[in-house]
C-alpha atoms as a PDB file:
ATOM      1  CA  UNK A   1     143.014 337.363 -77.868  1.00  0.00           C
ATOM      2  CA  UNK A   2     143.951 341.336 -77.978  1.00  0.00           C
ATOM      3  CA  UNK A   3     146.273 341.277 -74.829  1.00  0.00           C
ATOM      4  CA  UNK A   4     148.290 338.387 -76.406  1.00  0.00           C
ATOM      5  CA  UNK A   5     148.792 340.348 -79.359  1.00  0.00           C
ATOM      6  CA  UNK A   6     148.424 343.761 -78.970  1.00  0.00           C
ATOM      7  CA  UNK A   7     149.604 345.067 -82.249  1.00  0.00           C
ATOM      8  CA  UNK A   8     149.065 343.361 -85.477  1.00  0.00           C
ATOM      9  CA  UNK A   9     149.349 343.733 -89.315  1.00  0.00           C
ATOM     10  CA  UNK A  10     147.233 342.258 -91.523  1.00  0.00           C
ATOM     11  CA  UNK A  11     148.423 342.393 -95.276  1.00  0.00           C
ATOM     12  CA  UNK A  12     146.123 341.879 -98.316  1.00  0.00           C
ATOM     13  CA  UNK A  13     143.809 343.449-100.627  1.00  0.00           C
ATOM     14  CA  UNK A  14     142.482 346.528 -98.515  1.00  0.00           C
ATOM     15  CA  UNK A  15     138.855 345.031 -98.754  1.00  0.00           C
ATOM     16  CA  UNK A  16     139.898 341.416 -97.926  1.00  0.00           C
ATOM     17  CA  UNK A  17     141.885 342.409 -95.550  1.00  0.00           C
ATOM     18  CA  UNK A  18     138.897 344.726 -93.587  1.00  0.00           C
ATOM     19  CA  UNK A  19     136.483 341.782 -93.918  1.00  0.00           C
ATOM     20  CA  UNK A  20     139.449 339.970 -91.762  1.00  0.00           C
ATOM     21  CA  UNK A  21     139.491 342.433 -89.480  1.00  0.00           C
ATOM     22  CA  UNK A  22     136.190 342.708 -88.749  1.00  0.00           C
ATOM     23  CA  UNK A  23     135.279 338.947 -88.334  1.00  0.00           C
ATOM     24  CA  UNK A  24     137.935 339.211 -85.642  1.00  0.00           C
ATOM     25  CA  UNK A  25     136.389 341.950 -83.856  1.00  0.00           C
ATOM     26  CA  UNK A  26     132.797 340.117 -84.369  1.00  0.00           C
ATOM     27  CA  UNK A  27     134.222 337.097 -82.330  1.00  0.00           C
ATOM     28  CA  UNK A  28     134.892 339.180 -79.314  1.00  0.00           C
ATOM     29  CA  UNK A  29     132.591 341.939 -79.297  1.00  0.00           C
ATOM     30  CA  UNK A  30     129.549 339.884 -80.042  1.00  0.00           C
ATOM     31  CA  UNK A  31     128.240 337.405 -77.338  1.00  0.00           C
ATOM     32  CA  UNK A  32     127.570 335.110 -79.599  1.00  0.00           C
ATOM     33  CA  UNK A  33     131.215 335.263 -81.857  1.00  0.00           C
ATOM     34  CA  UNK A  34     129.815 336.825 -84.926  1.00  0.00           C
ATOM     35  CA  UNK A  35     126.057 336.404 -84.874  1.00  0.00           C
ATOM     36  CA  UNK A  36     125.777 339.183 -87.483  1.00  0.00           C
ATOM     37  CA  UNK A  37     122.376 340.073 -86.570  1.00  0.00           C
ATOM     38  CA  UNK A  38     123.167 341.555 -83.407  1.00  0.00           C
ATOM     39  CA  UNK A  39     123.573 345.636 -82.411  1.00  0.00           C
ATOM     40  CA  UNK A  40     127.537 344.977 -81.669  1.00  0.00           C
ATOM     41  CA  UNK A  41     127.209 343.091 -85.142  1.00  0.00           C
ATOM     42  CA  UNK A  42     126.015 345.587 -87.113  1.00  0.00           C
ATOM     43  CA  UNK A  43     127.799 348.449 -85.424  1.00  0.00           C
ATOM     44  CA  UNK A  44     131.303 347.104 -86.148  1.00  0.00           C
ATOM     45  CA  UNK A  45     129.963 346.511 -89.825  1.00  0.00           C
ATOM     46  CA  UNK A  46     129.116 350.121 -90.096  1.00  0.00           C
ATOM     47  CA  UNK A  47     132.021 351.803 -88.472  1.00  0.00           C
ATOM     48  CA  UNK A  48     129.888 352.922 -84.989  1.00  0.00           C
ATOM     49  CA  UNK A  49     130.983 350.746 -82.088  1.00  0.00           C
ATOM     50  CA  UNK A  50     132.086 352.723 -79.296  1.00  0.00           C
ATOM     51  CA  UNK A  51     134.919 349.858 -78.706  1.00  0.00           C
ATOM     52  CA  UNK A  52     136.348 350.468 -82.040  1.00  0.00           C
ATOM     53  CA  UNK A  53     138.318 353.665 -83.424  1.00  0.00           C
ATOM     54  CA  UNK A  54     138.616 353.545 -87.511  1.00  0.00           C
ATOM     55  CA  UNK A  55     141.373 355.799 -89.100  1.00  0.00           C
ATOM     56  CA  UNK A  56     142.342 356.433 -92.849  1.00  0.00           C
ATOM     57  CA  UNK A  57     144.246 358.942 -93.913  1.00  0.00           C
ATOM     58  CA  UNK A  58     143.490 361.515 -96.873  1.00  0.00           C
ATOM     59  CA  UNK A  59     146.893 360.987 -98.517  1.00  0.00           C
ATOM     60  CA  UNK A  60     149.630 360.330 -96.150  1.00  0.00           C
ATOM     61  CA  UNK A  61     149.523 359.913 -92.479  1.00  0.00           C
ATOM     62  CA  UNK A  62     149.463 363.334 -90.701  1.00  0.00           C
ATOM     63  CA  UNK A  63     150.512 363.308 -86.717  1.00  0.00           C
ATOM     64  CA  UNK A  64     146.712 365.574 -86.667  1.00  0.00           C
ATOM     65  CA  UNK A  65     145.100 362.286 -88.655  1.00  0.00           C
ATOM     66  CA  UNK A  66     145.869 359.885 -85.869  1.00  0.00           C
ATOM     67  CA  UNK A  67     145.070 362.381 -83.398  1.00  0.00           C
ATOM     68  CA  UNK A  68     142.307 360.255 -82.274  1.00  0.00           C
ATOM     69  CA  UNK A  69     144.423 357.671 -80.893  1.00  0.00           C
ATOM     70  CA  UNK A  70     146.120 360.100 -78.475  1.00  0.00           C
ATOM     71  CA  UNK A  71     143.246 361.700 -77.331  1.00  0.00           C
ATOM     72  CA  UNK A  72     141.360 358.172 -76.585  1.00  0.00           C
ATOM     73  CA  UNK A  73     144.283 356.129 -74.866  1.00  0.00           C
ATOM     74  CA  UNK A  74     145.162 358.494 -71.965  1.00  0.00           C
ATOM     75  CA  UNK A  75     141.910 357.584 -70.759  1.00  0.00           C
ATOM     76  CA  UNK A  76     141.903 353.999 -68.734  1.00  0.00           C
ATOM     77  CA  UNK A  77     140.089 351.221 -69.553  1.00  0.00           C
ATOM     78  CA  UNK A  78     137.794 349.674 -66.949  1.00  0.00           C
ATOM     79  CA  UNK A  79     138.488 345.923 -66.088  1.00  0.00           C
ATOM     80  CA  UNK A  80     138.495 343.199 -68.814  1.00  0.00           C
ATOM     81  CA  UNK A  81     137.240 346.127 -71.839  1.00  0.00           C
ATOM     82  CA  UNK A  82     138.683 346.738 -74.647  1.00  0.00           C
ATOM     83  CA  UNK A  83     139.438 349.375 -77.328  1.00  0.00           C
ATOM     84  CA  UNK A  84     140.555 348.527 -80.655  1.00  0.00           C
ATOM     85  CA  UNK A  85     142.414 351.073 -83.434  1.00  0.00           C
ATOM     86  CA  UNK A  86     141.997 350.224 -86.423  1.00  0.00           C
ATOM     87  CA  UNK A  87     144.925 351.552 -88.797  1.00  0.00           C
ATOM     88  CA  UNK A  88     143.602 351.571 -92.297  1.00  0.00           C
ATOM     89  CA  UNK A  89     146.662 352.060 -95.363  1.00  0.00           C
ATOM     90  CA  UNK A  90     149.495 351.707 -92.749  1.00  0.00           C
ATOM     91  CA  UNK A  91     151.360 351.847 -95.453  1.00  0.00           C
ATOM     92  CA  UNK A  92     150.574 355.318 -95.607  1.00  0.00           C
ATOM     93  CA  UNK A  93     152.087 356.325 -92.479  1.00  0.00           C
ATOM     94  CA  UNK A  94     155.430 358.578 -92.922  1.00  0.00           C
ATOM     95  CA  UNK A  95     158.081 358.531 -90.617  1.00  0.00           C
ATOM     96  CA  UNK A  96     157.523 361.135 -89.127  1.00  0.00           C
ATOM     97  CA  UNK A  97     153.362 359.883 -88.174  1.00  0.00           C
ATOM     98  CA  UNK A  98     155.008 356.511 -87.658  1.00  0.00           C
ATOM     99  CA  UNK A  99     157.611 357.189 -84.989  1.00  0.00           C
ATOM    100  CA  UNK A 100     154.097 358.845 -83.210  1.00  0.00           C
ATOM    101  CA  UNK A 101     152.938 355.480 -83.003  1.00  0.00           C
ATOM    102  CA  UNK A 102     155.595 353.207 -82.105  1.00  0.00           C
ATOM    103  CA  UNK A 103     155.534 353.064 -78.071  1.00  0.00           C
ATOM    104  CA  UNK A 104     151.936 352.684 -78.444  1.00  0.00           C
ATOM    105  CA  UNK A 105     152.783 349.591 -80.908  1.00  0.00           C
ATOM    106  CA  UNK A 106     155.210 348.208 -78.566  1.00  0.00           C
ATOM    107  CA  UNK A 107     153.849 348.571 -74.968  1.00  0.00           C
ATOM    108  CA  UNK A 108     150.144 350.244 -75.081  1.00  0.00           C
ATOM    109  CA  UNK A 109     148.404 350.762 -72.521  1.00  0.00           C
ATOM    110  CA  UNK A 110     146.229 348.002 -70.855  1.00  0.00           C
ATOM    111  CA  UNK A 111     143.043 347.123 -73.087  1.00  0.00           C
ATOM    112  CA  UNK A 112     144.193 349.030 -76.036  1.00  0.00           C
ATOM    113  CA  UNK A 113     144.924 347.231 -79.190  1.00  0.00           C
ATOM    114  CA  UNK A 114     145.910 347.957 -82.797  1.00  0.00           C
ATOM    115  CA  UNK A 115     145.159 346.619 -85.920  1.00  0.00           C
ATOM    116  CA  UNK A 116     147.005 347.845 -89.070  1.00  0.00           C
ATOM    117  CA  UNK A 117     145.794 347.260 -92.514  1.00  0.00           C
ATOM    118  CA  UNK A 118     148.389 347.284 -95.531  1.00  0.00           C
ATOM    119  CA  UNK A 119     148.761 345.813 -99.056  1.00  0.00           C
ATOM    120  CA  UNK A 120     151.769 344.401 -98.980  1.00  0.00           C
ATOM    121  CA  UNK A 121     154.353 344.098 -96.069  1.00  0.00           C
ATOM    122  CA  UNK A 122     157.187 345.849 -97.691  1.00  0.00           C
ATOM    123  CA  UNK A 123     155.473 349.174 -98.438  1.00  0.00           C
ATOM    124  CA  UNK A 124     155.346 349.190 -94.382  1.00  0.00           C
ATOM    125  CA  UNK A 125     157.840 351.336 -92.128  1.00  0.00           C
ATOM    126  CA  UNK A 126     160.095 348.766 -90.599  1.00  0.00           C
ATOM    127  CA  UNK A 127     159.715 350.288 -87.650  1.00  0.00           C
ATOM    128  CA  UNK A 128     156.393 349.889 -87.999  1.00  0.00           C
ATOM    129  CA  UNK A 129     156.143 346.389 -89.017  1.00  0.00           C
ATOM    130  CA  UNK A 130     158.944 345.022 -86.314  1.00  0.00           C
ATOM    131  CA  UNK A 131     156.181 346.291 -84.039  1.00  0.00           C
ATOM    132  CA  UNK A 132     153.468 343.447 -85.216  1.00  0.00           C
ATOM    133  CA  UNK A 133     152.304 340.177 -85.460  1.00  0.00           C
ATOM    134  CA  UNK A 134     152.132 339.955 -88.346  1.00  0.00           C
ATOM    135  CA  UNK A 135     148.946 338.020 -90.719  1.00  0.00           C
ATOM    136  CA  UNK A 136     149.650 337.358 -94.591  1.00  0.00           C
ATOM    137  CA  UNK A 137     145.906 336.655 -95.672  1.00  0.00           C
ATOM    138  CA  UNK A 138     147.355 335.623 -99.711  1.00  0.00           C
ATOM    139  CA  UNK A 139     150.913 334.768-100.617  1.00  0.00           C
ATOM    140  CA  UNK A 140     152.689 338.306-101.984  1.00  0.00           C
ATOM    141  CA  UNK A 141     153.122 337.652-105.512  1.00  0.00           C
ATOM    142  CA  UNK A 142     149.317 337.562-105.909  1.00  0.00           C
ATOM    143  CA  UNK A 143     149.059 340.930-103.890  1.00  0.00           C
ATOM    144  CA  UNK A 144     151.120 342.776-105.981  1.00  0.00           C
ATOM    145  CA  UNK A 145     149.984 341.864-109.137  1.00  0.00           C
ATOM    146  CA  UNK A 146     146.460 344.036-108.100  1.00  0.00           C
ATOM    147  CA  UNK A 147     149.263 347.129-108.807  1.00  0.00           C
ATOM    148  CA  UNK A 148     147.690 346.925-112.179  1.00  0.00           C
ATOM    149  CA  UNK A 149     145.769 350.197-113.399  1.00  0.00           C
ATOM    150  CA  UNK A 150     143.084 348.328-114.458  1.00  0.00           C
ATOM    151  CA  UNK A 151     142.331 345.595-111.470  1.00  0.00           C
ATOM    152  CA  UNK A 152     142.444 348.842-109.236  1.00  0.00           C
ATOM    153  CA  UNK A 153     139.341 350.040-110.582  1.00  0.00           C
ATOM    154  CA  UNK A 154     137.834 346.469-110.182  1.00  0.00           C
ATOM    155  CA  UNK A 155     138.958 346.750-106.141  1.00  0.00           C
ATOM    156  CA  UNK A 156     139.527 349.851-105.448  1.00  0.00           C
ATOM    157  CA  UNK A 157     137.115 351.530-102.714  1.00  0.00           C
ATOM    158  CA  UNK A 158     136.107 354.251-105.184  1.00  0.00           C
ATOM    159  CA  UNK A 159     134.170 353.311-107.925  1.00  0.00           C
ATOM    160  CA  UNK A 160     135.661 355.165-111.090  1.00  0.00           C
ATOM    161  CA  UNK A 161     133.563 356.778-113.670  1.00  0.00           C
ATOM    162  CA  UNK A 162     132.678 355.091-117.510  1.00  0.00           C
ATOM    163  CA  UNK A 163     134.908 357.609-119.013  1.00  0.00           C
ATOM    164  CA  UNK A 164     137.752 357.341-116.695  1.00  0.00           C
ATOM    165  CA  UNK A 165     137.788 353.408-116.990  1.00  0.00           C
ATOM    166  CA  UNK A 166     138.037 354.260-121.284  1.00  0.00           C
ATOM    167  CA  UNK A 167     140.652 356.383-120.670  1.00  0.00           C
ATOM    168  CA  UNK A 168     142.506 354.165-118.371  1.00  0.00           C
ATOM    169  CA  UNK A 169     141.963 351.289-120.790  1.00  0.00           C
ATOM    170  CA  UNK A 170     143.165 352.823-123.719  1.00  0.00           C
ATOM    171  CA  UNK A 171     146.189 354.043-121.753  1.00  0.00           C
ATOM    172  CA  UNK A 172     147.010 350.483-120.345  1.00  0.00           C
ATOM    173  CA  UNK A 173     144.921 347.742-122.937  1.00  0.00           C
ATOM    174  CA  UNK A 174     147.152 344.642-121.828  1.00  0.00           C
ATOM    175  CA  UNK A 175     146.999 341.999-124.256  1.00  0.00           C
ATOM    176  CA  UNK A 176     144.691 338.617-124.188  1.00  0.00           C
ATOM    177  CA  UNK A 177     147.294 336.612-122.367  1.00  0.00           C
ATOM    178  CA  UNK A 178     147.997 339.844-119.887  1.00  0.00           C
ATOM    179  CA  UNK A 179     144.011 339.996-120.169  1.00  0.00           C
ATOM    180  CA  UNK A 180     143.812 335.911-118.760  1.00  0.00           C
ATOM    181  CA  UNK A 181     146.370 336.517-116.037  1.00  0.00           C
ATOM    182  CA  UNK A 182     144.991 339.710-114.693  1.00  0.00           C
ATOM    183  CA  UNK A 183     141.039 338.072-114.905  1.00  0.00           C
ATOM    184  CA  UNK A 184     142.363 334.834-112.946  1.00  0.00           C
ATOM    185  CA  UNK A 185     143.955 337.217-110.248  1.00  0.00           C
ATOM    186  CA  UNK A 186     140.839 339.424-109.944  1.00  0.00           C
ATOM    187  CA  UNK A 187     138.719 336.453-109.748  1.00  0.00           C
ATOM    188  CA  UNK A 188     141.110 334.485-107.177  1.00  0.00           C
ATOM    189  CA  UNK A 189     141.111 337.879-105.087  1.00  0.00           C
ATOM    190  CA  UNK A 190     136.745 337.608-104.934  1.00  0.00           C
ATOM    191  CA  UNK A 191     136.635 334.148-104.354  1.00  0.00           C
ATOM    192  CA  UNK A 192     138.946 334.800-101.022  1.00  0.00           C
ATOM    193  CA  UNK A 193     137.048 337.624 -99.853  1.00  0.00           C
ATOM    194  CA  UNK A 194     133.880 335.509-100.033  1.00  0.00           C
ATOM    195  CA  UNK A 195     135.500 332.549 -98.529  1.00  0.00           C
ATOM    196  CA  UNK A 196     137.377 335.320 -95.427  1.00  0.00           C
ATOM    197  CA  UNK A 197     133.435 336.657 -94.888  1.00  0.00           C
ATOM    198  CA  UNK A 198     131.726 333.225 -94.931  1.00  0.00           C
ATOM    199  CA  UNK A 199     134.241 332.171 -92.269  1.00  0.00           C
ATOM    200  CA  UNK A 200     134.003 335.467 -90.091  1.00  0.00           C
ATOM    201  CA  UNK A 201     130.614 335.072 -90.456  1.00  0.00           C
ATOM    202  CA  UNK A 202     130.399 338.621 -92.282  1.00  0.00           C
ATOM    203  CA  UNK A 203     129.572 337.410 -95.925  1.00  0.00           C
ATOM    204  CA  UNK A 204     126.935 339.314 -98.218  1.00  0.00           C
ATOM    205  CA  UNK A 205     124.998 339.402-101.410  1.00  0.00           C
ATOM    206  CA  UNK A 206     126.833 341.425-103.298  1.00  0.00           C
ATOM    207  CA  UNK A 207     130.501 339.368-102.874  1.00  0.00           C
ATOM    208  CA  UNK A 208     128.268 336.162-104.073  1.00  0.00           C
ATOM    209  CA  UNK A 209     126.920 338.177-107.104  1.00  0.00           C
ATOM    210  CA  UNK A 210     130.666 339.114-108.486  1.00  0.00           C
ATOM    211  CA  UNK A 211     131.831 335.683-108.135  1.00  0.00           C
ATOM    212  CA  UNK A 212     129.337 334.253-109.958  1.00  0.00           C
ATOM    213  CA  UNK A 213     129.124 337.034-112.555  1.00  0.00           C
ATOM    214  CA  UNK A 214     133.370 336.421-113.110  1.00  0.00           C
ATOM    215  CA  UNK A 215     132.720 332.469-113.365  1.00  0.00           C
ATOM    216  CA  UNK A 216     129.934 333.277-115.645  1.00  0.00           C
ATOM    217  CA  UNK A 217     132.488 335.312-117.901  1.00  0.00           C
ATOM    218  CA  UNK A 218     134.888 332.781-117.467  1.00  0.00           C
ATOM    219  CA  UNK A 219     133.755 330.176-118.984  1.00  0.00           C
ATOM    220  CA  UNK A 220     133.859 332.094-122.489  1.00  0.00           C
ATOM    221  CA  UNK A 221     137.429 332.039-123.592  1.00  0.00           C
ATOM    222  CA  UNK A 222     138.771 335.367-124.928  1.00  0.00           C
ATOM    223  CA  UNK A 223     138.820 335.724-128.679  1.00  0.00           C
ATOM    224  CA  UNK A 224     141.820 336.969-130.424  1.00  0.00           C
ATOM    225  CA  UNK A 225     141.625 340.792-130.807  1.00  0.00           C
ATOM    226  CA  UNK A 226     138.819 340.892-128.255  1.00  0.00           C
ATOM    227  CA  UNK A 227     140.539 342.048-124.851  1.00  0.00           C
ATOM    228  CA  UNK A 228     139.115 346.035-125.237  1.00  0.00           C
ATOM    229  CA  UNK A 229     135.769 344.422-125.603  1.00  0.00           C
ATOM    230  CA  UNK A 230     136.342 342.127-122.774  1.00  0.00           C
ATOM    231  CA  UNK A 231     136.955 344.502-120.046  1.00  0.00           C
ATOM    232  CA  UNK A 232     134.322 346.915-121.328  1.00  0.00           C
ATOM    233  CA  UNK A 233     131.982 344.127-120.971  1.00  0.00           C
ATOM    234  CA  UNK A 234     133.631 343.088-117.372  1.00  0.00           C
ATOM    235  CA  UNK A 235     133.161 346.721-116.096  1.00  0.00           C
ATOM    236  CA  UNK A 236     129.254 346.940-117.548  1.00  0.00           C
ATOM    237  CA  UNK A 237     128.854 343.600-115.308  1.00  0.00           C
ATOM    238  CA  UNK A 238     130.441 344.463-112.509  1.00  0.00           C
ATOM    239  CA  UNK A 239     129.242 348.108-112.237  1.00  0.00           C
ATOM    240  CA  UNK A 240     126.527 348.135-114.492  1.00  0.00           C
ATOM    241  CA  UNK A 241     124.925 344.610-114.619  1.00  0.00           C
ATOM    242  CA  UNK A 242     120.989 345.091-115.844  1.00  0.00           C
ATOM    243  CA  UNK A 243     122.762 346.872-119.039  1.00  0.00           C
ATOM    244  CA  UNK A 244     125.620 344.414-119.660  1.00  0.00           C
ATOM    245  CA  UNK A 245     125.500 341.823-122.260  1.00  0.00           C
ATOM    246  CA  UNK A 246     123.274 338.335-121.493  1.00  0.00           C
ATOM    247  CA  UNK A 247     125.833 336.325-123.757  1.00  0.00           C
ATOM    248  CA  UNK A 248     129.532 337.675-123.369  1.00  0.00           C
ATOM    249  CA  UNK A 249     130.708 335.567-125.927  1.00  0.00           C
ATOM    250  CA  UNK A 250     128.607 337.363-128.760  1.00  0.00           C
ATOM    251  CA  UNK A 251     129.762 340.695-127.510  1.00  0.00           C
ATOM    252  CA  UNK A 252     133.247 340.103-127.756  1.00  0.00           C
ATOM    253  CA  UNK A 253     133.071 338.808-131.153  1.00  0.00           C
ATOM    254  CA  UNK A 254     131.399 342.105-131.928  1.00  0.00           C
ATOM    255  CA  UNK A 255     134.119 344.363-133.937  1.00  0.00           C
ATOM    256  CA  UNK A 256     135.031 347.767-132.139  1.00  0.00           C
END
């Protein structure tokens, strides 16, 4: 599968588009395609199989940040192995890191392979991206409208603090239509996570929990003048969930 194509870049939600990744890795590294019981399994869950290099940058791409690449693919790979690079936030990579990379995109060395991780395909170095095969896991209208303050707490890799979501809320409170649109786009981004892990065989409790927890919420329309109360009550669940409200409904016809 890797020495057809040697380069590719998947676009989606960062943690959609990892769960991807790493059922694709599962069907080759593990004897039985994805078993996820197995040592290879669990080692390419948690970031430790020797066959697999992770990077992500700090900021932006520094040449020193992808220095692992160089040092790992002068070595030569025995017969039929293979060594995988994981690019995490390609879109991160300047020109300057970028033009580092792009022989290794083009021709690399036998058994080496990349896979680059991005958000959307236009934030991406055209140099970069002319490089790659290239894998659109959702269409790019429902990509970027996760650019929202708010759904970035709700998927972003750090979880953000009670006070910081206030502040961010009062800064950008979108209205209760804004307040539908954004809900149906965090839910829609959930229920394809869940449905990329059940198929790479990589799916877990807690995806199942947050899908339910946003159908639960759901099926309670949003009362006029209730969208502040609404995402408080979304981030308790999410975050907080033996402390959040049994009956969503009543707590968003609560005045505050």
């Amino acid at each position: 599968m890797f020495k057809e194509l040697p380069a590719q870049l998947i676009i989606g939600p960062h943690e959609m588009a990892l769960s991807y990744v790493i059922g694709e890795l599962a069907k080759v590294f593990c004897v039985s395609g994805g078993c996820k019981a197995c040592v290879a399994c669990k080692q390419i869950r948690s970031q430790q199989h020797h066959s697999i290099t992770m990077l992500a940058p700090e900021k932006m791409y520094t040449r020193e940040e992808l220095s692992p690449i160089f040092s790992r693919i002068v070595f030569l790979q025995p017969a039929d192995d293979q060594h995988i690079f994981i690019i995490q936030k390609a879109h991160c990579l300047t020109p300057s890191s970028g033009n580092s990379l792009l022989k290794l995109l083009e021709e690399p060395p036998a058994g080496y392979s990349f896979f680059l991780i991005a958000d959307h395909e236009k934030l991406v170095l055209d140099t970069i991206a002319s490089r790659c095969v290239l894998t659109q896991l959702c269409h790019p209208t429902v990509v970027q409208n996760y650019s929202h303050p708010l759904l970035k707490i709700f998927i972003g890799d750090v979880k953000v603090s009670h006070i910081a979501f206030l502040k961010e809320l009062e800064t950008h409170l979108p209205t209760e239509q804004q307040t539908t649109e954004l809900f149906k786009g965090l839910l829609s981004y959930y229920q394809q996570i869940y449905k990329q892990e059940v198929k790479s065989n990589t799916s877990n409790l807690v995806t199942q929990t947050l899908v339910q927890a946003l159908l639960s919420m759901l099926a309670h329309p949003i009362p006029s003048g209730s969208s502040k109360l609404f995402w408080k009550e979304l981030y308790l669940r999410l975050f907080f969930p033996s402390t959040s409200c049994a009956n969503p409904a009543k707590n968003w016809s609560t005045s505050g």
